[in-house]
Protein backbone atom coordinates (compact mmCIF):
# COMPACT_ATOMS: atom_id res chain seq x y z
CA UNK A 1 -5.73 -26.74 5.95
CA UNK A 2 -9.03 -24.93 4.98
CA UNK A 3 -8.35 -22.22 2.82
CA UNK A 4 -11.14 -19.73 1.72
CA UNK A 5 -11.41 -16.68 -0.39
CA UNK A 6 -13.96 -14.29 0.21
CA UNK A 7 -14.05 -12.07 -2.91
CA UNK A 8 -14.23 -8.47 -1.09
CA UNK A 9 -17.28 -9.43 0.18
CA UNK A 10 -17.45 -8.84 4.28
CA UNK A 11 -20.66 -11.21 4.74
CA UNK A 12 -18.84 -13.87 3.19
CA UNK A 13 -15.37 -13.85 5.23
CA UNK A 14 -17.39 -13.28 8.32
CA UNK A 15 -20.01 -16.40 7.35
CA UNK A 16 -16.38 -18.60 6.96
CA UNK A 17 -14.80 -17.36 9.66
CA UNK A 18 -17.18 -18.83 11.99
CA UNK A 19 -17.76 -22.45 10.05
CA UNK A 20 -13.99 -22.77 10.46
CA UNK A 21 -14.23 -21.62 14.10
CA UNK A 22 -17.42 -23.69 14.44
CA UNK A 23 -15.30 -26.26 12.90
CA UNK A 24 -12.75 -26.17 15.96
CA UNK A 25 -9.35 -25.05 13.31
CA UNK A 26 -6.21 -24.81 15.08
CA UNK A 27 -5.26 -21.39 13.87
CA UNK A 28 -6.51 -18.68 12.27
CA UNK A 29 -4.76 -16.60 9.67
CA UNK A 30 -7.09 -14.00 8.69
CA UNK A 31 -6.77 -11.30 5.67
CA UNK A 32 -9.09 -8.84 6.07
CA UNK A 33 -11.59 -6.98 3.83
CA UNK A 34 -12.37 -4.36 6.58
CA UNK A 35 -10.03 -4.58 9.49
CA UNK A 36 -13.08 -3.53 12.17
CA UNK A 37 -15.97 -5.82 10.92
CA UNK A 38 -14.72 -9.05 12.39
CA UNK A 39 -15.32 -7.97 16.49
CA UNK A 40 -17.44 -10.96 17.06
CA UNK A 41 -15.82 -13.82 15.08
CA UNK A 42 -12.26 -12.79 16.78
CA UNK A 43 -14.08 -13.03 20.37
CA UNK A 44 -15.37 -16.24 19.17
CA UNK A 45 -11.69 -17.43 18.39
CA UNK A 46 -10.82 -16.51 21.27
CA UNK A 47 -13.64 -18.05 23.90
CA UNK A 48 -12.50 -21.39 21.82
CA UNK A 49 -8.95 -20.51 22.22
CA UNK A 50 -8.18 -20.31 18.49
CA UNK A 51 -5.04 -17.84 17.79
CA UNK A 52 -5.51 -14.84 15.30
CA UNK A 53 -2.87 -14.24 12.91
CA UNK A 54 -3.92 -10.79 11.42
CA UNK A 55 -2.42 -11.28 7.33
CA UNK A 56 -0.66 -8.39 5.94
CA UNK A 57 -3.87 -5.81 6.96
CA UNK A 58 -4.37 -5.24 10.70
CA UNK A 59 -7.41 -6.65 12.46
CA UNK A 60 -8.45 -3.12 14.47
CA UNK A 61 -10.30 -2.53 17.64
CA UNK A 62 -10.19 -5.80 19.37
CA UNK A 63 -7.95 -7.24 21.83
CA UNK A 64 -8.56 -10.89 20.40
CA UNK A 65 -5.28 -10.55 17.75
CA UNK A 66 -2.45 -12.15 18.40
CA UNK A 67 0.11 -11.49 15.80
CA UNK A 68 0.42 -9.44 12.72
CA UNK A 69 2.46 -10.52 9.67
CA UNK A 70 3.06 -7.72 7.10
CA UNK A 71 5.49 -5.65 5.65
CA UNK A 72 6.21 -2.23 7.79
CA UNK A 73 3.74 -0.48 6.32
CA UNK A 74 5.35 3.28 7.76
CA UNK A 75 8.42 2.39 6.25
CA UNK A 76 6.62 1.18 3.09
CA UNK A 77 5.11 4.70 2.90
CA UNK A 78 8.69 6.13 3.21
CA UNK A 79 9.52 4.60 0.36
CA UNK A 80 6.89 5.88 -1.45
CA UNK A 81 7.80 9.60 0.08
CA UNK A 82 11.79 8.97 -1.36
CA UNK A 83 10.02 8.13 -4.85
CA UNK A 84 8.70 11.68 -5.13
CA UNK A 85 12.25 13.22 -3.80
CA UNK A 86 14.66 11.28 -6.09
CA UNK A 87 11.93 11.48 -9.41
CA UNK A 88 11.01 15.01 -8.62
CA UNK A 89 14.96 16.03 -7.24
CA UNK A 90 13.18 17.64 -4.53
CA UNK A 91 16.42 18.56 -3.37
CA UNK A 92 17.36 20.31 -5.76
CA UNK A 93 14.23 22.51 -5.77
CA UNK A 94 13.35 25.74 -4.56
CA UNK A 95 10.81 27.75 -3.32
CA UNK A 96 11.07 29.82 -6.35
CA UNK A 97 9.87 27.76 -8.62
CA UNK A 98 7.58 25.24 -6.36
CA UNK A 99 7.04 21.32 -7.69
CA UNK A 100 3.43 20.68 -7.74
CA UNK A 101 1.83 17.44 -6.94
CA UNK A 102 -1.43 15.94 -5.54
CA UNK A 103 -1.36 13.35 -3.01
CA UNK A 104 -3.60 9.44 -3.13
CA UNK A 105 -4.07 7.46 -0.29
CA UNK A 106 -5.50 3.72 0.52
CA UNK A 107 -8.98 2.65 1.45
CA UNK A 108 -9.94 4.52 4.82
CA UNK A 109 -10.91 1.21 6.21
CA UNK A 110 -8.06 -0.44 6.40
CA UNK A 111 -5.17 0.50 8.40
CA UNK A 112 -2.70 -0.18 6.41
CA UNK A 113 -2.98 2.92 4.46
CA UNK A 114 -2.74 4.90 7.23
CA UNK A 115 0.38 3.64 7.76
CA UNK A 116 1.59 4.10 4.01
CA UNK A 117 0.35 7.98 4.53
CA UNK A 118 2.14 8.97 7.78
CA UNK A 119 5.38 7.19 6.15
CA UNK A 120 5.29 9.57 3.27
CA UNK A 121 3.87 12.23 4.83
CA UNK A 122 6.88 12.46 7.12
CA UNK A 123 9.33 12.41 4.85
CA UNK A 124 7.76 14.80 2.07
CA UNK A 125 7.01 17.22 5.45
CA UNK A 126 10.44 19.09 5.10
CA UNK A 127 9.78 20.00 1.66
CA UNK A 128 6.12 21.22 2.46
CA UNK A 129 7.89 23.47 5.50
CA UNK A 130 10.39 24.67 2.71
CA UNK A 131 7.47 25.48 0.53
CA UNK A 132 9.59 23.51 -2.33
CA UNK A 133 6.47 21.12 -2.37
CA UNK A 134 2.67 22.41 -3.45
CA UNK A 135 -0.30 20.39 -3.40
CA UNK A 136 -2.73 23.08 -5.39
CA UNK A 137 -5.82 21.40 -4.63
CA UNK A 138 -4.99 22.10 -0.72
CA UNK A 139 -6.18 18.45 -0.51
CA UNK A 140 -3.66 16.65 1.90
CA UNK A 141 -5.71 14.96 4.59
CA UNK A 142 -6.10 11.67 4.57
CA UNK A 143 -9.84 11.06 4.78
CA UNK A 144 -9.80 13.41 2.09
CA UNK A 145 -7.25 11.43 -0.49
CA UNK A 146 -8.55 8.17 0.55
CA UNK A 147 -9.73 5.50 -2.30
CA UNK A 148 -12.08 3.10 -0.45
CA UNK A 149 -11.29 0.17 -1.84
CA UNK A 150 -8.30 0.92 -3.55
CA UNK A 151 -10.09 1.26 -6.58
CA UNK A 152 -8.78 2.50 -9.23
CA UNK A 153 -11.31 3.36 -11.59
CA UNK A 154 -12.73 5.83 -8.63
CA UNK A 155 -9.16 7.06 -8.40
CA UNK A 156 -9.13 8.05 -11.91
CA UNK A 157 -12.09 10.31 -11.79
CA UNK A 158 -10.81 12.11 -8.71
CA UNK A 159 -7.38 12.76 -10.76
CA UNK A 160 -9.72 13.83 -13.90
CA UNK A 161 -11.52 16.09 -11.46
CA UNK A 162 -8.53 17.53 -10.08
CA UNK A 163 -7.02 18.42 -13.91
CA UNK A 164 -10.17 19.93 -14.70
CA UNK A 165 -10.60 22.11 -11.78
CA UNK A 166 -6.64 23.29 -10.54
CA UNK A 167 -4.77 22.10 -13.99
CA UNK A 168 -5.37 25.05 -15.93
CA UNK A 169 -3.23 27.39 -17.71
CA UNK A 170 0.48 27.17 -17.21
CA UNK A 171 -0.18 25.23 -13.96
CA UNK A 172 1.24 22.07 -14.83
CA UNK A 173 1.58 18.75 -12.59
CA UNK A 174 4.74 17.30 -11.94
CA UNK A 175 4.30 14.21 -9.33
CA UNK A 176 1.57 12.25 -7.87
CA UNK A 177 1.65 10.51 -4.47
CA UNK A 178 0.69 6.81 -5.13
CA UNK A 179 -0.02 4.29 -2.64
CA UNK A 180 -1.41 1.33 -5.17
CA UNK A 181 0.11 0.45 -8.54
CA UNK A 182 -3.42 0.13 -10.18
CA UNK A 183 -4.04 3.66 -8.65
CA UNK A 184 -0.81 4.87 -10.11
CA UNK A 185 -1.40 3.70 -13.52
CA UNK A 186 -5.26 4.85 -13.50
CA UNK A 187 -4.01 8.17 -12.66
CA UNK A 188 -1.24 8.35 -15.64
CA UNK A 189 -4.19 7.38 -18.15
CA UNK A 190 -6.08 10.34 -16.59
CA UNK A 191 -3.25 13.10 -17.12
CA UNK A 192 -2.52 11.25 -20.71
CA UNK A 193 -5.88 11.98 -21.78
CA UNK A 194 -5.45 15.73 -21.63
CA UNK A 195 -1.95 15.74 -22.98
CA UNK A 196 0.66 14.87 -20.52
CA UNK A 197 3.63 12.83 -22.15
CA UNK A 198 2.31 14.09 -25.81
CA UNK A 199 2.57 17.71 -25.11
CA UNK A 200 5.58 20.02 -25.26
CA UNK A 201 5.99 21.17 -21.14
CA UNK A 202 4.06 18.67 -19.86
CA UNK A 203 5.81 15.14 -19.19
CA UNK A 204 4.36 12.34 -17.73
CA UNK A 205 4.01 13.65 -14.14
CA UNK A 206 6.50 10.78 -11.85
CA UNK A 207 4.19 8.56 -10.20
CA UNK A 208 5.41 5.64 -7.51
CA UNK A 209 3.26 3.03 -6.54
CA UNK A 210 3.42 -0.17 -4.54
CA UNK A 211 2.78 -3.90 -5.08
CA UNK A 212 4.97 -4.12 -8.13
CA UNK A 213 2.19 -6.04 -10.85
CA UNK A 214 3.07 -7.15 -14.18
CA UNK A 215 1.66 -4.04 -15.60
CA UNK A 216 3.42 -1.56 -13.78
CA UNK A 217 7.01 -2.76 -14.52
CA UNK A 218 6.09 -2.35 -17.90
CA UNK A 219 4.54 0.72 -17.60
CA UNK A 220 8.28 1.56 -15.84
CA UNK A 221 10.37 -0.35 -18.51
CA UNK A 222 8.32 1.97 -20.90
CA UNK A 223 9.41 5.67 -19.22
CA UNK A 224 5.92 6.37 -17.63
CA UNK A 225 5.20 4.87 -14.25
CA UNK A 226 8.19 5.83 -12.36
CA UNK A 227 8.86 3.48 -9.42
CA UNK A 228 6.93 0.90 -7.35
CA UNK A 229 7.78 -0.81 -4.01
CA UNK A 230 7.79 -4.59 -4.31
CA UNK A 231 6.40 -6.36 -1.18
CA UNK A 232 7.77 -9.65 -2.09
CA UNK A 233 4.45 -11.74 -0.73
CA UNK A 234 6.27 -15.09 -1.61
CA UNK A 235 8.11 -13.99 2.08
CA UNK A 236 4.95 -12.68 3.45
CA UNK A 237 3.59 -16.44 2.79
CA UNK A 238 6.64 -18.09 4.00
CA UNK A 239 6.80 -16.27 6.80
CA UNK A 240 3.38 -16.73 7.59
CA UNK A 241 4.29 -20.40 7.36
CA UNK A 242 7.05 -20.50 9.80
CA UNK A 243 4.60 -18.62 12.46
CA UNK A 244 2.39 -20.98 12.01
CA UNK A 245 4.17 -24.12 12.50
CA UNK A 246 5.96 -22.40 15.42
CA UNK A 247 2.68 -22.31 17.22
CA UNK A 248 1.52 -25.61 16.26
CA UNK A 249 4.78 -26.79 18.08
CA UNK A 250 3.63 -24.73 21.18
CA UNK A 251 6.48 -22.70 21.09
CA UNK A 252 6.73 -18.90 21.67
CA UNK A 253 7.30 -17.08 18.34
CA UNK A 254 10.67 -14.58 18.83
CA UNK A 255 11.66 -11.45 17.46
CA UNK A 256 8.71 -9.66 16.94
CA UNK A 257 7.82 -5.74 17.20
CA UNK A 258 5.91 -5.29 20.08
CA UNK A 259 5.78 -1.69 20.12
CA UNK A 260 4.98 -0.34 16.51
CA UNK A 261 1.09 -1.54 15.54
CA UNK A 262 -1.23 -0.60 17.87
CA UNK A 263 -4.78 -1.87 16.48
CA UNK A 264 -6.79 0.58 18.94
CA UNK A 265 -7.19 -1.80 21.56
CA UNK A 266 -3.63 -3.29 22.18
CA UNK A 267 -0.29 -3.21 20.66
CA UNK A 268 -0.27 -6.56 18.60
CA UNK A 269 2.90 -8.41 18.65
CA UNK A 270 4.48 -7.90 14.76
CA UNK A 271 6.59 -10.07 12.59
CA UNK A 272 6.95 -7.15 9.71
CA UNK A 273 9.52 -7.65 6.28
CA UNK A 274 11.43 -5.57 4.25
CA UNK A 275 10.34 -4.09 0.73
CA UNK A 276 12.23 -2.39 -1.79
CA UNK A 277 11.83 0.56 -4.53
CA UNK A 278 12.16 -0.59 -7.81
CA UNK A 279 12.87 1.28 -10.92
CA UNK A 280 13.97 0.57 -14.49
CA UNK A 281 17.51 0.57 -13.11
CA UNK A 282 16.78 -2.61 -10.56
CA UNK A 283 13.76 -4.20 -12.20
CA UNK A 284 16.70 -6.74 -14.16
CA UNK A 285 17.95 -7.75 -10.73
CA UNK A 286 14.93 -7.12 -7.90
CA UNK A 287 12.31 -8.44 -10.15
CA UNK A 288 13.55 -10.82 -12.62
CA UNK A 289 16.47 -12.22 -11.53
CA UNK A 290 14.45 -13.31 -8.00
CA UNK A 291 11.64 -14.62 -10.19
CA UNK A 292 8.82 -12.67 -8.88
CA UNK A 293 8.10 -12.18 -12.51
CA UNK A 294 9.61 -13.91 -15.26
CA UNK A 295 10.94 -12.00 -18.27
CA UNK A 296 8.12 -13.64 -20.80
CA UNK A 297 5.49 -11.92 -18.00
CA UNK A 298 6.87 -8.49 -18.42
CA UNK A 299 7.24 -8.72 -22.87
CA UNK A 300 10.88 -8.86 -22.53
């Protein structure tokens, strides 16, 4: 097995790509810094008839991927819509008295996030017809919310420049839409720093997330961060595993999605996993009892 990391840097995963596929590999499993930059190394794969096994973010625009392993990202971003409705009791509210909230999205180059948006998106869209929901920014659109990169500390100055410029007065914010934990948490430390959670009317807004780190299940065991969805990757690996060894065996993988991930050039065959919400009331039995982090990792 050769395994390389490639640090976020798209020169270096392409430069490895092709010394493993100059190297004649077997299989490649492939986890993508931009999910459109790799055209030429999966054509190479293919003229050497290498299989692609696009990791958790979707290999885009080329024909040359065979399988997908991943979470389902739509339903991932459903999760992170029901976040908002149970934190914020959306149904409960009215039009009357709006709940306010501005919306975050993932990195605009990679697909994944675009599956995390239309997931949410669809099931906060009810409350936006109802006009119980308000985004007072008017910023909704994707390329719009997008943090390339999912970084955080770019996220944080977007939520500082939203406070400053639709935050004033009595208008106070009540939820944010999260895609990333590190997001989620940058964002709190923004609305923290003028006020929220240390002045009378203006809690911590609730604030999802997803990937479930160390630091957000604290930030949740501590009242601020509100939920996150946990996207166990110790099955993402193991499934990964399993895939592999079935095609090493030259045997046809079964029970895959063939209809839900198009990558823009076909509809790649999908093995996707499950993911769940956790809050204070399930991190005991979700996150610790399963091991994915171990009480002395969380302070506990």
């Amino acid at each position: 097995m050769d395994l390389q990391y490639s640090v976020d840097d798209i020169a270096t995963q392409t430069r490895q790509i092709d010394d493993m596929i100059t190297k004649g590999v077997k299989i490649l499993v492939i986890a993508s810094i931009d999910g459109s930059a790799l055209s030429n190394q999966l054509a190479n794969a293919a003229a050497a008839k290498i299989p692609v096994i696009s990791y958790d973010r979707l290999l885009m625009q080329s024909v040359n991927v065979d399988y997908y392993v991943s979470f389902d990202n739509y339903k991932v971003g459903g999760q992170m819509g029901d976040i908002l409705i149970k934190g914020l009791k959306l149904d409960q509210a009215t039009a009357a008295k709006p709940v306010i909230i501005e919306l975050f999205a993932g990195s605009p180059d990679d697909n994944n996030s675009v599956g995390f948006y239309d997931g949410a998106m669809d099931r906060l869209k009810p409350y936006f017809d109802k006009k119980v929901l308000q985004v007072p920014s008017g910023q909704v659109e994707r390329t719009v919310i997008g943090t390339l990169r999912w970084d955080a500390a770019e996220a944080q100055k977007r939520m500082e420049n939203l406070l400053s410029a639709y935050y004033s007065g009595n208008v106070v914010l009540n939820g944010i839409l999260s895609p990333y934990d590190p997001i989620s948490l940058s964002c709190l430390e923004a609305c923290k720093a003028v006020g929220y959670g240390s002045t009378p009317g203006k809690p911590l807004p609730v604030v999802g997330g997803q990937d479930c780190i160390v630091a957000s299940v604290k930030s949740i065991l501590a009242g601020e961060q509100y939920a996150t969805v946990l996207k166990d990757t110790r099955s993402l690996g193991a499934a990964t595993v399993t895939l592999v060894d079935t095609l090493m065996q030259g045997k046809t993988p079964t029970g895959l999605d063939t209809k839900s991930y198009n990558n823009g050039a076909k509809i790649v065959p999908s093995l996707l996993l499950d993911s769940v919400i956790v809050t204070k009331d399930n991190v005991q039995k979700d996150v610790i009892d399963t091991g994915y982090h171990t009480r002395a990792e969380l302070g506990l």
